[in-house]
Protein backbone atom coordinates (compact mmCIF):
# COMPACT_ATOMS: atom_id res chain seq x y z
CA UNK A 1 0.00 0.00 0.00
CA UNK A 2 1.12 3.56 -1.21
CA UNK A 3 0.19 5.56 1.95
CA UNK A 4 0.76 9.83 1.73
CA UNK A 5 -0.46 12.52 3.49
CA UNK A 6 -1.20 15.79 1.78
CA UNK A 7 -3.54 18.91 0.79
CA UNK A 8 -6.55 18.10 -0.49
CA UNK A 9 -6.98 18.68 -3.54
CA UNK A 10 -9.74 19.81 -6.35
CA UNK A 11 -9.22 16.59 -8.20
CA UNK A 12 -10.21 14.41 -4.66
CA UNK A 13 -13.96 15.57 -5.04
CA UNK A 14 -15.00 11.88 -6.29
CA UNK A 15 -12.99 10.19 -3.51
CA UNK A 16 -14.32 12.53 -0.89
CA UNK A 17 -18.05 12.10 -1.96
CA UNK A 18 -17.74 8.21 -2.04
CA UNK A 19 -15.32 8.36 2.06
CA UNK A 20 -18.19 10.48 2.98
CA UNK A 21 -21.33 8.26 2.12
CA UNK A 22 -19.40 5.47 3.44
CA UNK A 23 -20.79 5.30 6.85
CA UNK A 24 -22.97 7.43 8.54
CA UNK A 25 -21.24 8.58 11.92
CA UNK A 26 -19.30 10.79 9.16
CA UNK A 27 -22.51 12.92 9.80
CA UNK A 28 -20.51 14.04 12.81
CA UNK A 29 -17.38 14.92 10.92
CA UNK A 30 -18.47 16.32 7.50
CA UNK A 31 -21.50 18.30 6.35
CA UNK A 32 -23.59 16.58 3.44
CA UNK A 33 -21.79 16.06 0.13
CA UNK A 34 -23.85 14.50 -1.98
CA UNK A 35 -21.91 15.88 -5.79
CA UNK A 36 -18.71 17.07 -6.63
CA UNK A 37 -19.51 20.19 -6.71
CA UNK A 38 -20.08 20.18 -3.36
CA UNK A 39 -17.22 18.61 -2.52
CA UNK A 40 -14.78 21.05 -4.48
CA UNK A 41 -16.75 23.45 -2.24
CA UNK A 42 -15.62 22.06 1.00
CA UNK A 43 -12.27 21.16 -0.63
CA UNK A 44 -11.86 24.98 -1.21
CA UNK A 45 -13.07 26.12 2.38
CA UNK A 46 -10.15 23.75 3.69
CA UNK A 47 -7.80 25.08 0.90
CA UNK A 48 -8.20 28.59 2.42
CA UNK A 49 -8.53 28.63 5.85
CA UNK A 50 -5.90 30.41 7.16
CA UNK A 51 -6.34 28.76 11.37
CA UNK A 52 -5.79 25.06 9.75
CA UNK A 53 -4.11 22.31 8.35
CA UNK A 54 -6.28 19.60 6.55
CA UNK A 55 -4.27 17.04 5.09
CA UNK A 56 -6.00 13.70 2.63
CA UNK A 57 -4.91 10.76 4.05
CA UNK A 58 -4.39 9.13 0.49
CA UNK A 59 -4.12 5.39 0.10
CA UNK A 60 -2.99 3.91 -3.79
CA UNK A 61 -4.03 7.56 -4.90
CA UNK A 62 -7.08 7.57 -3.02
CA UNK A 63 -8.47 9.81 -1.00
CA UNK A 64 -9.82 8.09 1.94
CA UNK A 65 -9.76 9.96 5.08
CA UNK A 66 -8.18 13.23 6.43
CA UNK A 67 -6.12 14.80 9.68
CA UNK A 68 -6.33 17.96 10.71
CA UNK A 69 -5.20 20.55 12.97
CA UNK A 70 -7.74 23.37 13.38
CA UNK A 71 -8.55 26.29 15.58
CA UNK A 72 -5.01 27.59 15.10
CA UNK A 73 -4.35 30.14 17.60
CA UNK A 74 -0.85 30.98 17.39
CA UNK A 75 -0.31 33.55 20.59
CA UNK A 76 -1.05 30.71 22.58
CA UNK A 77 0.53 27.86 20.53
CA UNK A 78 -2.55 25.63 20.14
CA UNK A 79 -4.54 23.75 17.50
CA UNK A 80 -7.40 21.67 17.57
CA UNK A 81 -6.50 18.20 16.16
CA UNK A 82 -9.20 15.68 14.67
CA UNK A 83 -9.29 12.63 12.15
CA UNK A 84 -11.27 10.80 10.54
CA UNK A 85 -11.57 7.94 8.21
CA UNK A 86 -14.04 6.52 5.37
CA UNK A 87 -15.35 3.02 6.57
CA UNK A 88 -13.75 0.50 4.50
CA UNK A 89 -10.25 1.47 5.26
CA UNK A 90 -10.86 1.40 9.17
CA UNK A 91 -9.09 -1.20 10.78
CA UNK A 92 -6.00 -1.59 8.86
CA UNK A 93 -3.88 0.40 10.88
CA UNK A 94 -3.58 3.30 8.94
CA UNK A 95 -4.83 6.21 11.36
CA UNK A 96 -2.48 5.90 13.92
CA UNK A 97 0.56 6.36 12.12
CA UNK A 98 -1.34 9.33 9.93
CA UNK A 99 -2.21 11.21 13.56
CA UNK A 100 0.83 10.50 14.78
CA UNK A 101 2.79 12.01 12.09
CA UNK A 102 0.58 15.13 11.85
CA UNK A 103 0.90 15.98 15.59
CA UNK A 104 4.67 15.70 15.60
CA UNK A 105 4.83 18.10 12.32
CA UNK A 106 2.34 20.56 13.55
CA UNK A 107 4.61 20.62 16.89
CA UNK A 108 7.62 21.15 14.66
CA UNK A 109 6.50 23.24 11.53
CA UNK A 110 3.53 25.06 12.64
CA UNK A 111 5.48 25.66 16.18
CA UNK A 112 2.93 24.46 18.47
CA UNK A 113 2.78 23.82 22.35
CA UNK A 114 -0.18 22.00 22.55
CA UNK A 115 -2.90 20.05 20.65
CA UNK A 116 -6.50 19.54 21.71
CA UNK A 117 -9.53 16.85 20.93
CA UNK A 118 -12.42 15.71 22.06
CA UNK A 119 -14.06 12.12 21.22
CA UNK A 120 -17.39 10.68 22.14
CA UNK A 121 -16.90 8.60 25.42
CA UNK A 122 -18.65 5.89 23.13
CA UNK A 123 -15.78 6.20 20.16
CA UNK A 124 -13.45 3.48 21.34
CA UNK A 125 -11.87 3.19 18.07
CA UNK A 126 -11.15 7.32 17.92
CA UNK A 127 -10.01 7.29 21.82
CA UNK A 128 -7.55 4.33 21.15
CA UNK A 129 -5.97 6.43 18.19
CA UNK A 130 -5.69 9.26 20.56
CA UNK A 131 -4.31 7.53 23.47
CA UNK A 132 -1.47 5.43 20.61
CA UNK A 133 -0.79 9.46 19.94
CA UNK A 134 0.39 10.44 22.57
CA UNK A 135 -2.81 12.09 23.94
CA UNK A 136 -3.34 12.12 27.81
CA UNK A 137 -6.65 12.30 29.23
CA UNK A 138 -8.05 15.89 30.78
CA UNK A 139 -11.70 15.84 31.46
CA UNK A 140 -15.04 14.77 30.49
CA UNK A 141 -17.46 17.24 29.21
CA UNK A 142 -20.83 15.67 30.20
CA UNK A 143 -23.73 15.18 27.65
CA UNK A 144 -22.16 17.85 25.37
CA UNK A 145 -23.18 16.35 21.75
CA UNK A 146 -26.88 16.01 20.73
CA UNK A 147 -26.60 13.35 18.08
CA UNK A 148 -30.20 11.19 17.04
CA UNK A 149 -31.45 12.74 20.13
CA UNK A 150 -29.80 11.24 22.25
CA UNK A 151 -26.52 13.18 24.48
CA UNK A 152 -23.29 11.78 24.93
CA UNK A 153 -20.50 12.78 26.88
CA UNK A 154 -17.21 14.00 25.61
CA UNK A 155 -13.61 12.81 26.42
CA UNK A 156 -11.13 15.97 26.30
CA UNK A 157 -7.39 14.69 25.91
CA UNK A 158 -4.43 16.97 25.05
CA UNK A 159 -0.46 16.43 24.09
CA UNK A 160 1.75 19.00 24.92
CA UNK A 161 5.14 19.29 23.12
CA UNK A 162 6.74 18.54 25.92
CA UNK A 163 5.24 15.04 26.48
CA UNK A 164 6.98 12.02 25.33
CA UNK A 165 6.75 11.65 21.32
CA UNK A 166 5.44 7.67 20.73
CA UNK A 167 7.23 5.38 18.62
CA UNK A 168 5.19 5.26 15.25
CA UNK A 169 5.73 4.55 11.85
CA UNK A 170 5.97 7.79 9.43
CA UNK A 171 3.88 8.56 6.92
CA UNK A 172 5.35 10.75 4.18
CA UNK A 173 3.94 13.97 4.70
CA UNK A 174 3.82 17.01 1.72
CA UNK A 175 3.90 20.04 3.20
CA UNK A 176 1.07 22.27 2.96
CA UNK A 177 3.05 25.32 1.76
């Protein structure tokens, strides 16, 4: 397997359509995108925001998932850091390496002190990629999501630049510059 993380790009509107439709707890990480042309929307919004990083977790050329550091607020040295990944690639160890990567860049190239996220206490799969990160725990926010109607309570974790960096493999990363 060819594994790359990079920019998205224009040309990933296909791949991004089909990652999204692939399950439906994507619902809480992407907005509807039905077409390509509302995909090369989104694609663009990512392109240009100046407080992240949203990098295409690319398998054999394919877009298939993405890792991101958001929220960039650079007097204080933090980011917001989420992932996510379409269905049929979960499981084959490809996140954890991807996250891993993109935290230790964004704590080298974008200069950061500390990176933030926040799973759903029921997200095993999302808090074990955390945790394999480097991510300690901080808090629980209780019954902060309204999702089907029902609340669920949120695990906060952080890693701090300081914290011990995880063995990992790397995945080759193109710079978003």
């Amino acid at each position: 397997m060819d594994v790359l993380l990079r920019p998205w790009r224009l040309e990933d509107a296909a791949d991004l359509v089909a990652a999204r439709a692939s399950h439906p707890d994507l619902d809480r990480q992407l907005p509807p995108l039905p077409d390509q042309v509302l995909a090369r929307s989104w694609i663009r919004d990512r392109q240009r925001d100046e407080f992240g990083v949203f990098l295409a977790l690319v398998v054999d050329g394919r877009a298939v998932g993405q890792v991101a550091v958001s929220h960039l607020d650079r007097r204080h040295g933090t980011g917001w850091f989420s992932y996510w990944l379409a269905a049929p690639w979960r499981g084959r160890g490809l996140m954890v390496p991807a996250a891993a990567t993109v935290a230790d860049w964004a704590f080298g190239a974008l200069e950061l002190h500390r990176l933030e996220l926040g799973h759903r206490t029921d997200n095993l799969p999302s808090a074990r990629v955390a945790e394999a990160c480097g991510f300690v725990v901080e808090g629980l926010e209780r019954e902060k999501f309204l999702y089907d109607g029902h609340r669920h309570d949120v695990r906060t974790m952080a890693r701090l630049v300081s914290d011990p960096v995880p063995a990992h493999p790397v995945v080759p990363l193109e710079p978003p510059f």
